[in-house]
C-alpha atoms as a PDB file:
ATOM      1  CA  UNK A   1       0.000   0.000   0.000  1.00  0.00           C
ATOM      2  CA  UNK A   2       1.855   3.351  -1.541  1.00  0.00           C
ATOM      3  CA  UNK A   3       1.075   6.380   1.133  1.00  0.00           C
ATOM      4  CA  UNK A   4      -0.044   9.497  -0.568  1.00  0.00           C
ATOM      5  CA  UNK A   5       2.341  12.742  -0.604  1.00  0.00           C
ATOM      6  CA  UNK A   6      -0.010  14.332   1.592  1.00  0.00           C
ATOM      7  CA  UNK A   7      -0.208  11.554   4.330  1.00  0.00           C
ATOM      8  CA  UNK A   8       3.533  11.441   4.721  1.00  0.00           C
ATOM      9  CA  UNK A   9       4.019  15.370   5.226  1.00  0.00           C
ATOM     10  CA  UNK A  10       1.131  14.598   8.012  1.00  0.00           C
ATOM     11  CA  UNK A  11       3.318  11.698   9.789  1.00  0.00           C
ATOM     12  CA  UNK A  12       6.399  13.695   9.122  1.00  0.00           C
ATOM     13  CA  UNK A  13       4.873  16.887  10.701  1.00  0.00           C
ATOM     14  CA  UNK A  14       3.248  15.088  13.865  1.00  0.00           C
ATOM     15  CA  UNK A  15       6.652  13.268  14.709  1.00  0.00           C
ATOM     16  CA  UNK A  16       8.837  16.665  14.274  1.00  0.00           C
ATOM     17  CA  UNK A  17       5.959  18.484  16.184  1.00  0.00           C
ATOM     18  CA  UNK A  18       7.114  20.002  19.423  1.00  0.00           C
ATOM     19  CA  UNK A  19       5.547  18.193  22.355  1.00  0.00           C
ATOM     20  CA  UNK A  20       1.853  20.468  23.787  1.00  0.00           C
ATOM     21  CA  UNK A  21       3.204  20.677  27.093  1.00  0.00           C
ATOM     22  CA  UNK A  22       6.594  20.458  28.416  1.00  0.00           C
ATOM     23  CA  UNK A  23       7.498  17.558  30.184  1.00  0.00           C
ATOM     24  CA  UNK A  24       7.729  18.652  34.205  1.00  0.00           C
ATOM     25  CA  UNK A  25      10.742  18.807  36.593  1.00  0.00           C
ATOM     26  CA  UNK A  26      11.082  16.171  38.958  1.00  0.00           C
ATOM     27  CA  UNK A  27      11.309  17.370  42.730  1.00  0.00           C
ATOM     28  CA  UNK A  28      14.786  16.930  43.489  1.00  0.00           C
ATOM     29  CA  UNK A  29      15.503  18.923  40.124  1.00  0.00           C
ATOM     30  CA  UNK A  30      13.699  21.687  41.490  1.00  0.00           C
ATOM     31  CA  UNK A  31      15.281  21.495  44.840  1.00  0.00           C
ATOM     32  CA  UNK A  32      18.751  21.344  43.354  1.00  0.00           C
ATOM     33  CA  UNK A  33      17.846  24.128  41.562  1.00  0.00           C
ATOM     34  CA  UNK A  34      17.228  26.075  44.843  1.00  0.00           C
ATOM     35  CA  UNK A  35      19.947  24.808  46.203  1.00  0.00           C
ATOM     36  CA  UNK A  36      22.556  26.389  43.768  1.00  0.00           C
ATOM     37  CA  UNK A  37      20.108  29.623  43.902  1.00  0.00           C
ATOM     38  CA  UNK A  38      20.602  30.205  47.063  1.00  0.00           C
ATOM     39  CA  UNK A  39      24.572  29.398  46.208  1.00  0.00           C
ATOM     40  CA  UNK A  40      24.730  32.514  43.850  1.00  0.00           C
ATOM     41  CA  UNK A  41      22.497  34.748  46.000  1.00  0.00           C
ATOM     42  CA  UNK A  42      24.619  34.405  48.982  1.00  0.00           C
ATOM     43  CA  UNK A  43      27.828  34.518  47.189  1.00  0.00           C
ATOM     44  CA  UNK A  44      26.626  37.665  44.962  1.00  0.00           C
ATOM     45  CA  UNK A  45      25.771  39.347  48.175  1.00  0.00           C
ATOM     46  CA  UNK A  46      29.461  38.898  49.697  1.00  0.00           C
ATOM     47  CA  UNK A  47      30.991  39.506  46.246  1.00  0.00           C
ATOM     48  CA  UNK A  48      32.366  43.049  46.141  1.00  0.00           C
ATOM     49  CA  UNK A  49      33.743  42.933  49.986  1.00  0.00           C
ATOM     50  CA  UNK A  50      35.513  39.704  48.885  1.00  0.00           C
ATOM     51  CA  UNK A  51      36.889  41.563  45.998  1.00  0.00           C
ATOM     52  CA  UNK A  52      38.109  44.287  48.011  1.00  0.00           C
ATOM     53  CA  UNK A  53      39.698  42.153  51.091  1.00  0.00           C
ATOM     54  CA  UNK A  54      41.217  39.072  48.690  1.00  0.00           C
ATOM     55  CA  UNK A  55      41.074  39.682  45.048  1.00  0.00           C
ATOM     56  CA  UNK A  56      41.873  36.147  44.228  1.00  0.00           C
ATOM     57  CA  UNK A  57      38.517  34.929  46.331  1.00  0.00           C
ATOM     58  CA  UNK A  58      36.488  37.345  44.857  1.00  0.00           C
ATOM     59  CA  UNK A  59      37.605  36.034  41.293  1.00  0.00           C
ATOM     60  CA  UNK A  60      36.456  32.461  42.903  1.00  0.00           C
ATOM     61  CA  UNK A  61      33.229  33.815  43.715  1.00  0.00           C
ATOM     62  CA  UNK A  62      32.905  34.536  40.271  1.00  0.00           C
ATOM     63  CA  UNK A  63      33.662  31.209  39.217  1.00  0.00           C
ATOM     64  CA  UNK A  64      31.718  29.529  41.348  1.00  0.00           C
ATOM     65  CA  UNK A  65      28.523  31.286  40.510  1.00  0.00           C
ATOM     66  CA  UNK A  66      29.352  30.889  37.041  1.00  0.00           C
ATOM     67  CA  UNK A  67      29.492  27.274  37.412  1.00  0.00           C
ATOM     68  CA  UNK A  68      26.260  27.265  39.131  1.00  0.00           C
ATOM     69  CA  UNK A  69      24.532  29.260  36.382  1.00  0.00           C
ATOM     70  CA  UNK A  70      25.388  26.580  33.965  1.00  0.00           C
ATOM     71  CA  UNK A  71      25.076  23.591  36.414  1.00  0.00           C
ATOM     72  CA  UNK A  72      21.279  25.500  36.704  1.00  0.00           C
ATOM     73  CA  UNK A  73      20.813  25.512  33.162  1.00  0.00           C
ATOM     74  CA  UNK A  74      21.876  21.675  32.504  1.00  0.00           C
ATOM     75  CA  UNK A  75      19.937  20.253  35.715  1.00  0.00           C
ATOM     76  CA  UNK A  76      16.825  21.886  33.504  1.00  0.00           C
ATOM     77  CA  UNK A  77      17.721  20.451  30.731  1.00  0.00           C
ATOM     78  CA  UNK A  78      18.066  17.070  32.791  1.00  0.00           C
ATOM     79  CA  UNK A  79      21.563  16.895  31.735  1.00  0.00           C
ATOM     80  CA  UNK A  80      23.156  14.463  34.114  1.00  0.00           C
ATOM     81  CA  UNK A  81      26.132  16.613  33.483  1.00  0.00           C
ATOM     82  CA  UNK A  82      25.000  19.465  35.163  1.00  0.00           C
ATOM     83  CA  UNK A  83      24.576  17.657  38.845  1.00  0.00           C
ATOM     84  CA  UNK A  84      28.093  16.815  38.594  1.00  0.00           C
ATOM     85  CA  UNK A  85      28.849  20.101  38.183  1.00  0.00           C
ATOM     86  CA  UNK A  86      26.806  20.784  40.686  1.00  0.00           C
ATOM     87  CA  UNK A  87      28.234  18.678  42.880  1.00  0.00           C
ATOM     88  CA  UNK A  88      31.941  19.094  42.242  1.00  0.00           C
ATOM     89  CA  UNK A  89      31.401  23.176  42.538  1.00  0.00           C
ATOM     90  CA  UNK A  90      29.233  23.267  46.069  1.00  0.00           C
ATOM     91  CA  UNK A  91      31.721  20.345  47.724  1.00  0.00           C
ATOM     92  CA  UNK A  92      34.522  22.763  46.033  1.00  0.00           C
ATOM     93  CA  UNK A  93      32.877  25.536  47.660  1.00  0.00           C
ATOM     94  CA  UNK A  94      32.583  24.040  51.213  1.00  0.00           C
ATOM     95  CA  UNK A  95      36.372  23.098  51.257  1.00  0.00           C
ATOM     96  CA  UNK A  96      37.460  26.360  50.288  1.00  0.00           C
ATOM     97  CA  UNK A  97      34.861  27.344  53.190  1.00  0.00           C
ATOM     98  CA  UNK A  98      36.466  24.911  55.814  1.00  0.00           C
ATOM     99  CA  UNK A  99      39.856  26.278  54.644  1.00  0.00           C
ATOM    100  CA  UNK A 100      39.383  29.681  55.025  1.00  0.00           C
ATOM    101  CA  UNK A 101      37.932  28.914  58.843  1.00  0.00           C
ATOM    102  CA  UNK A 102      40.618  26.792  60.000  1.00  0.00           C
ATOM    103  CA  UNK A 103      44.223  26.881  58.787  1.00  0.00           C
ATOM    104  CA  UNK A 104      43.491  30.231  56.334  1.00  0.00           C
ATOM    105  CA  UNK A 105      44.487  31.009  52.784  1.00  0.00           C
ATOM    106  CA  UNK A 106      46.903  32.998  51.295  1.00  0.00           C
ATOM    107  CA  UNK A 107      46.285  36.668  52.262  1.00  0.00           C
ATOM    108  CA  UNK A 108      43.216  35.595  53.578  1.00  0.00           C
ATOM    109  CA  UNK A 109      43.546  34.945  57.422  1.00  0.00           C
ATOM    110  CA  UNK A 110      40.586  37.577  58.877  1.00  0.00           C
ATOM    111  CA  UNK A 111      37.689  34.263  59.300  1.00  0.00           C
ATOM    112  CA  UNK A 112      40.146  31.642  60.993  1.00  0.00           C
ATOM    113  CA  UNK A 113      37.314  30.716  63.211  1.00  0.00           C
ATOM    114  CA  UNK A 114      34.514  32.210  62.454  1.00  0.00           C
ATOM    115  CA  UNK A 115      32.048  29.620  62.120  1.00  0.00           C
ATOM    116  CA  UNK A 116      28.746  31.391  63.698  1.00  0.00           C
ATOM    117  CA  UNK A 117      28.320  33.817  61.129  1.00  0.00           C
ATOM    118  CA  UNK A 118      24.813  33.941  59.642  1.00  0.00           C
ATOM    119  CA  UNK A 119      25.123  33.435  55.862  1.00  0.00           C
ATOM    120  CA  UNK A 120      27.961  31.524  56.328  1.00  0.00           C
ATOM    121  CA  UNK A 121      25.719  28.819  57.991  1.00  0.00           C
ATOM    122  CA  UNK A 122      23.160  29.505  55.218  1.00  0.00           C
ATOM    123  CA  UNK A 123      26.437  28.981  52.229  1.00  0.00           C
ATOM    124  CA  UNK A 124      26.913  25.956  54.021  1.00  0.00           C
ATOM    125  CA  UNK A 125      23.803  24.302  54.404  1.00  0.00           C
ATOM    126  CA  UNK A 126      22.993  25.312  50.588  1.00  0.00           C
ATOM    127  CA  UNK A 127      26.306  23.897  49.871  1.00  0.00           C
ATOM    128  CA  UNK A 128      25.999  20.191  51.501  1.00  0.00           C
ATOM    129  CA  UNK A 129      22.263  20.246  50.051  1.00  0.00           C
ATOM    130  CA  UNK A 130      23.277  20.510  46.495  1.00  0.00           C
ATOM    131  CA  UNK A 131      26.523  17.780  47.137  1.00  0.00           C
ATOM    132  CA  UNK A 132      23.670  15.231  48.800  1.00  0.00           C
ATOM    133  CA  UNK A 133      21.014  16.567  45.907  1.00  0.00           C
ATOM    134  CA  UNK A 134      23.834  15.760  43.290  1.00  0.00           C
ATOM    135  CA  UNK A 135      25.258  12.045  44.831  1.00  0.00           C
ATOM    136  CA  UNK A 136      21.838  11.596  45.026  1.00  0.00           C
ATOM    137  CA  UNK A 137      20.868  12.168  41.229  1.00  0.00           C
ATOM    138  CA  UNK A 138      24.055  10.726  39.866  1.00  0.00           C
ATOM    139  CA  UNK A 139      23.472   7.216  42.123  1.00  0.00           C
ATOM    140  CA  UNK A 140      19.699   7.435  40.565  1.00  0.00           C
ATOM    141  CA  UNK A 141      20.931   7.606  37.040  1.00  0.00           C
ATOM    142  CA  UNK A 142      23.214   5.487  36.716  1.00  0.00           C
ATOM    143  CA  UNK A 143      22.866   2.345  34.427  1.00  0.00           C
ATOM    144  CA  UNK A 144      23.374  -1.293  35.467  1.00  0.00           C
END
């Protein structure tokens, strides 16, 4: 049975056509999401004092919300790339934190034992979300 001209553009046209409604996140997309939100909202806030006391921080600050913005973007896109980047940057982020509260960095001595301040509590409870959100994803995705 020969299909006419007309019936094949139809097929053709149906299986190219964009789906009517976006397929949804799943919750721990959205929560990862939030996580590395609240990740660039607290590190945009300290940004330009970190610039002025440690210009080499600041410039991580930079990168790391960077790397957020695109781990954001690929978590979206359900990119299993994008929660290891997720991952990798927010555990990055909490041993540069533990670092610069215990033995210091480099020009950078001013928070050796601060550990009680606010937002820091907030980086690092956004931070140890996204690594448990991220381990999380990865173990669910992987493939026997």
């Amino acid at each position: 049975m020969n299909k006419t001209s007309s019936t094949l553009v139809a097929e053709r046209t149906r299986q190219l056509a964009p789906p009517s409604r976006p397929a949804s996140l799943a919750l721990i997309d959205i929560a990862g999401i939030a996580g590395l939100g609240a990740i660039i909202a607290i590190h945009t806030s300290e940004l330009s004092s970190k610039v002025e006391e440690t210009a080499y921080l600041g410039l991580g600050y930079v990168a790391l919300i960077a790397a957020s913005i695109v781990a954001i973007v690929m978590v979206a896109q359900r990119d299993i790339r994008g929660w290891v980047l997720a991952g990798l940057t927010a555990a990055a982020t909490l041993v540069g934190f533990t670092l610069t509260r215990t033995t210091g960095l480099p020009d950078a001595n001013g928070d050796i034992g601060n550990w009680g301040e606010t937002i820091a509590v907030w980086s690092l409870l956004a931070e140890a979300a996204v690594v448990a959100l991220s381990v999380f994803a990865i173990r669910r995705n992987r493939r026997p």
